[in-house]
N, C-alpha and C. Protein backbone atom coordinates (compact mmCIF):
# COMPACT_ATOMS: atom_id res chain seq x y z
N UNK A 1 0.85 -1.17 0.00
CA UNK A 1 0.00 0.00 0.00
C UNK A 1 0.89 1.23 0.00
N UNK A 2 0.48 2.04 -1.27
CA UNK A 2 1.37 3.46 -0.75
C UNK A 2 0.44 4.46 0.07
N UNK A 3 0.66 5.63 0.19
CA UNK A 3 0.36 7.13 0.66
C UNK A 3 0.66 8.15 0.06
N UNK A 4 0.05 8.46 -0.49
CA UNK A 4 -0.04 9.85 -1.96
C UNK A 4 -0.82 11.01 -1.32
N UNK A 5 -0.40 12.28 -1.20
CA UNK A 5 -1.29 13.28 -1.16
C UNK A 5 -1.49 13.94 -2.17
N UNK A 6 -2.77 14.74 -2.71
CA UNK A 6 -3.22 15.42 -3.72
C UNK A 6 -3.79 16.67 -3.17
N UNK A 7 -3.86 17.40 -3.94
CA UNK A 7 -4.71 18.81 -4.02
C UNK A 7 -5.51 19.03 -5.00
N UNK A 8 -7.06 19.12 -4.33
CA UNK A 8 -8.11 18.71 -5.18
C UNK A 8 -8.30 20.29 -5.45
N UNK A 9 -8.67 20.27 -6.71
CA UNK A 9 -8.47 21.37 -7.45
C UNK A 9 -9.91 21.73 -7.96
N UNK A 10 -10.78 20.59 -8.51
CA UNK A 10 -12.38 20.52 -8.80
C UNK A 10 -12.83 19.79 -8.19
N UNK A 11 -14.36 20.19 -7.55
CA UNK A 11 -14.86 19.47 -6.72
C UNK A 11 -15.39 18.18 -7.27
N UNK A 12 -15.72 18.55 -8.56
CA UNK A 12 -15.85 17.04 -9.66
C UNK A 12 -14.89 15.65 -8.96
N UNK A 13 -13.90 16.42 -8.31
CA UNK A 13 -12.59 15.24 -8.82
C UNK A 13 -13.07 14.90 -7.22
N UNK A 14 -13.51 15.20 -6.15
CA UNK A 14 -13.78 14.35 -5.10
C UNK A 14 -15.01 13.16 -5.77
N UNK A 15 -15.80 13.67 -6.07
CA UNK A 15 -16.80 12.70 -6.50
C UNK A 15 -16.26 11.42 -6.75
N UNK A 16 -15.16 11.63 -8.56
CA UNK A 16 -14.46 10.39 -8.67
C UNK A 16 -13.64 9.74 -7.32
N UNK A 17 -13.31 10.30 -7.03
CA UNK A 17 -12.36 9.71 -5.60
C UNK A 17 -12.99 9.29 -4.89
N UNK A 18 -14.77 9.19 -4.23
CA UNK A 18 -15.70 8.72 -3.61
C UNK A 18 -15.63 7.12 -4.40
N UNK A 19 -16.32 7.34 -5.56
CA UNK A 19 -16.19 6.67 -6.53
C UNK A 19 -15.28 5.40 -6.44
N UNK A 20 -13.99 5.84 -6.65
CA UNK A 20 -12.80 4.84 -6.52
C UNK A 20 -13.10 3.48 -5.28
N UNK A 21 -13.43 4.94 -4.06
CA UNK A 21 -13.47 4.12 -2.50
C UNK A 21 -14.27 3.59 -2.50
N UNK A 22 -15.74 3.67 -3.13
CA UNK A 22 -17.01 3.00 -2.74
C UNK A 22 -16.04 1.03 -3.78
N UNK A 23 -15.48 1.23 -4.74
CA UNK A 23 -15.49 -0.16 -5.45
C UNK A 23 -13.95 -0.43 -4.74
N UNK A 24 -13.50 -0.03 -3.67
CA UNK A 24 -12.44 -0.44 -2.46
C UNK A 24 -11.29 -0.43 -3.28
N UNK A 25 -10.96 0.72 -4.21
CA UNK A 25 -9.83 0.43 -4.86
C UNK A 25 -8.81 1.09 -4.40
N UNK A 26 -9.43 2.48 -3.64
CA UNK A 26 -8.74 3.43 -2.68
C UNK A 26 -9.58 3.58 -1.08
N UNK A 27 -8.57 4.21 -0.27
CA UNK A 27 -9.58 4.52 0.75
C UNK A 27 -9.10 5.88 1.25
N UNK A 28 -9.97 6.61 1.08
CA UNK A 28 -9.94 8.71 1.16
C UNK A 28 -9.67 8.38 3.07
N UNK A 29 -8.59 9.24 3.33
CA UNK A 29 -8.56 9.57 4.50
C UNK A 29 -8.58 11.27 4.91
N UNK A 30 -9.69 12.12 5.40
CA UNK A 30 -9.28 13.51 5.77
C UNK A 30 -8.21 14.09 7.13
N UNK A 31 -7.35 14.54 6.99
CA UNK A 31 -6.10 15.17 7.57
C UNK A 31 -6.38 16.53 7.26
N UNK A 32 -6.65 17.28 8.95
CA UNK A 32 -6.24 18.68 8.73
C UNK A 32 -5.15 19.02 8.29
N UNK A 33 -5.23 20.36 7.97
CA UNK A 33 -3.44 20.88 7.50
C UNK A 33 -3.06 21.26 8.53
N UNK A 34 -4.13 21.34 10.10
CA UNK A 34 -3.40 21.95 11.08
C UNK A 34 -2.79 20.52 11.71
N UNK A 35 -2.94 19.36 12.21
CA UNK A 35 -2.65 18.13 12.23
C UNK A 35 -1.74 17.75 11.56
N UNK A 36 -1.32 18.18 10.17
CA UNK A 36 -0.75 17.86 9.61
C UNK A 36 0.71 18.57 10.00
N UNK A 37 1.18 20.07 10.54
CA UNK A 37 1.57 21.06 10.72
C UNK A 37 2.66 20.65 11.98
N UNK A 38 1.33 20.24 12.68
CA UNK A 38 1.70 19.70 14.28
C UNK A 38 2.66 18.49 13.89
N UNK A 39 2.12 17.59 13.13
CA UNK A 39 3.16 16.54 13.12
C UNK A 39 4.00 16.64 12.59
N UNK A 40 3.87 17.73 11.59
CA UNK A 40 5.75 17.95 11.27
C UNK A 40 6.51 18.61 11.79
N UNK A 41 6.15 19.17 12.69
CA UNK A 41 7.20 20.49 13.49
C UNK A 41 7.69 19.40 14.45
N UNK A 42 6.87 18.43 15.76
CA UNK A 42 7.21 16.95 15.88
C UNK A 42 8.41 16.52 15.70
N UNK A 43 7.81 15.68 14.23
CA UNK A 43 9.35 15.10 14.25
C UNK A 43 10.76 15.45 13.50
N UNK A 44 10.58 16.98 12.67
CA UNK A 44 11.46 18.08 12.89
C UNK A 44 12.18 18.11 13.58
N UNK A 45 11.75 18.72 14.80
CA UNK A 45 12.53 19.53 16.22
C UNK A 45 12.18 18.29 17.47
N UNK A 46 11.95 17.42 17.21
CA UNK A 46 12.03 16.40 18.41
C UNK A 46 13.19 16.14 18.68
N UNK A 47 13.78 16.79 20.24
CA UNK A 47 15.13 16.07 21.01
C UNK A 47 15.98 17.40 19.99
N UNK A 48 15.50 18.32 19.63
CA UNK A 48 16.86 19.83 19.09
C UNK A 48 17.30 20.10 20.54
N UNK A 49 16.18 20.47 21.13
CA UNK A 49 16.45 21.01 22.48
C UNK A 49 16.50 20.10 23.72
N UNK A 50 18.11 20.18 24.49
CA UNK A 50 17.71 19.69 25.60
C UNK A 50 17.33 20.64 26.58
N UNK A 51 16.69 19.58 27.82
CA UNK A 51 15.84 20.44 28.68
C UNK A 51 16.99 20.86 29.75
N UNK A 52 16.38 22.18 30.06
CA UNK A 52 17.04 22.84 31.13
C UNK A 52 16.50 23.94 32.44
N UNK A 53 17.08 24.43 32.77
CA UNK A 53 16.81 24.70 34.11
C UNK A 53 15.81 25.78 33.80
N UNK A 54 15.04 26.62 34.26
CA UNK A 54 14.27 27.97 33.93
C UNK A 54 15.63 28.97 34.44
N UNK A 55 16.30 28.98 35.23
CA UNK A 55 17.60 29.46 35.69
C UNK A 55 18.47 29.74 34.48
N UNK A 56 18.88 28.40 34.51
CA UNK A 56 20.00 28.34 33.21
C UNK A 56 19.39 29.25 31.84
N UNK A 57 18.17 29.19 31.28
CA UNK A 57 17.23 29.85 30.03
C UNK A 57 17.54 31.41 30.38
N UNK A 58 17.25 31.73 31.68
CA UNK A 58 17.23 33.14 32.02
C UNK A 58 18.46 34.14 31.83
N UNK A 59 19.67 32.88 32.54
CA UNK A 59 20.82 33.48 32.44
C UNK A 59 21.44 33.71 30.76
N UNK A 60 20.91 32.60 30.12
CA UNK A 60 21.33 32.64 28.73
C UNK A 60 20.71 33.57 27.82
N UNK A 61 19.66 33.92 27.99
CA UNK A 61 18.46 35.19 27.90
C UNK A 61 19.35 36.36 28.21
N UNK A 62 19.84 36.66 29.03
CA UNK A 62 20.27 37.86 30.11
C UNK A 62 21.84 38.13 29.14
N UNK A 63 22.84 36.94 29.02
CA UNK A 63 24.23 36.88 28.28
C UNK A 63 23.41 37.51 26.29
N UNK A 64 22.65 37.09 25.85
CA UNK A 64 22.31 37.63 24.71
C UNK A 64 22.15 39.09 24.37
N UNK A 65 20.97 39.34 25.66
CA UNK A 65 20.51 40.76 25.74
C UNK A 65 21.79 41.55 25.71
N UNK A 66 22.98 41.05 26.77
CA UNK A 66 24.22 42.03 26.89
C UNK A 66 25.02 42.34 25.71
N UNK A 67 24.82 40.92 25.07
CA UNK A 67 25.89 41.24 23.84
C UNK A 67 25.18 42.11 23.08
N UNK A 68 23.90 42.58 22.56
CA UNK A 68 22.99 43.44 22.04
C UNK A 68 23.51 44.79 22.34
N UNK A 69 24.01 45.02 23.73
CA UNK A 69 23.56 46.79 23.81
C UNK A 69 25.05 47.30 23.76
């Protein structure tokens, strides 16, 4: 089985794609684009950052600002 995404362009062309699924040749799955968004930022940036202190963030916050002014 693959996984293809499309961008339906005429609403005609869902019909056929109903079509397809009703004789089980495909099966339409809907995915927000916001769902979709979420899961790529995920496994993107999963484990970029290690975790740290609210201390340690502040002080490193504070060393940035200095080099700025």
């Amino acid at each position: 089985m693959q996984t293809i995404t499309i961008d339906i362009i005429n609403d005609k062309a869902i019909k056929l794609l109903q079509d397809l699924e009703q004789l089980q040749l495909i099966r339409l799955r809907k995915v927000s684009q916001h769902a979709e968004n979420l899961t790529n930022w995920e496994y993107k940036y999963k484990g970029a950052m290690s975790k740290q202190s609210l201390s340690e963030i502040d002080n490193q916050l504070n060393e940035l600002r200095e080099e700025w002014e």
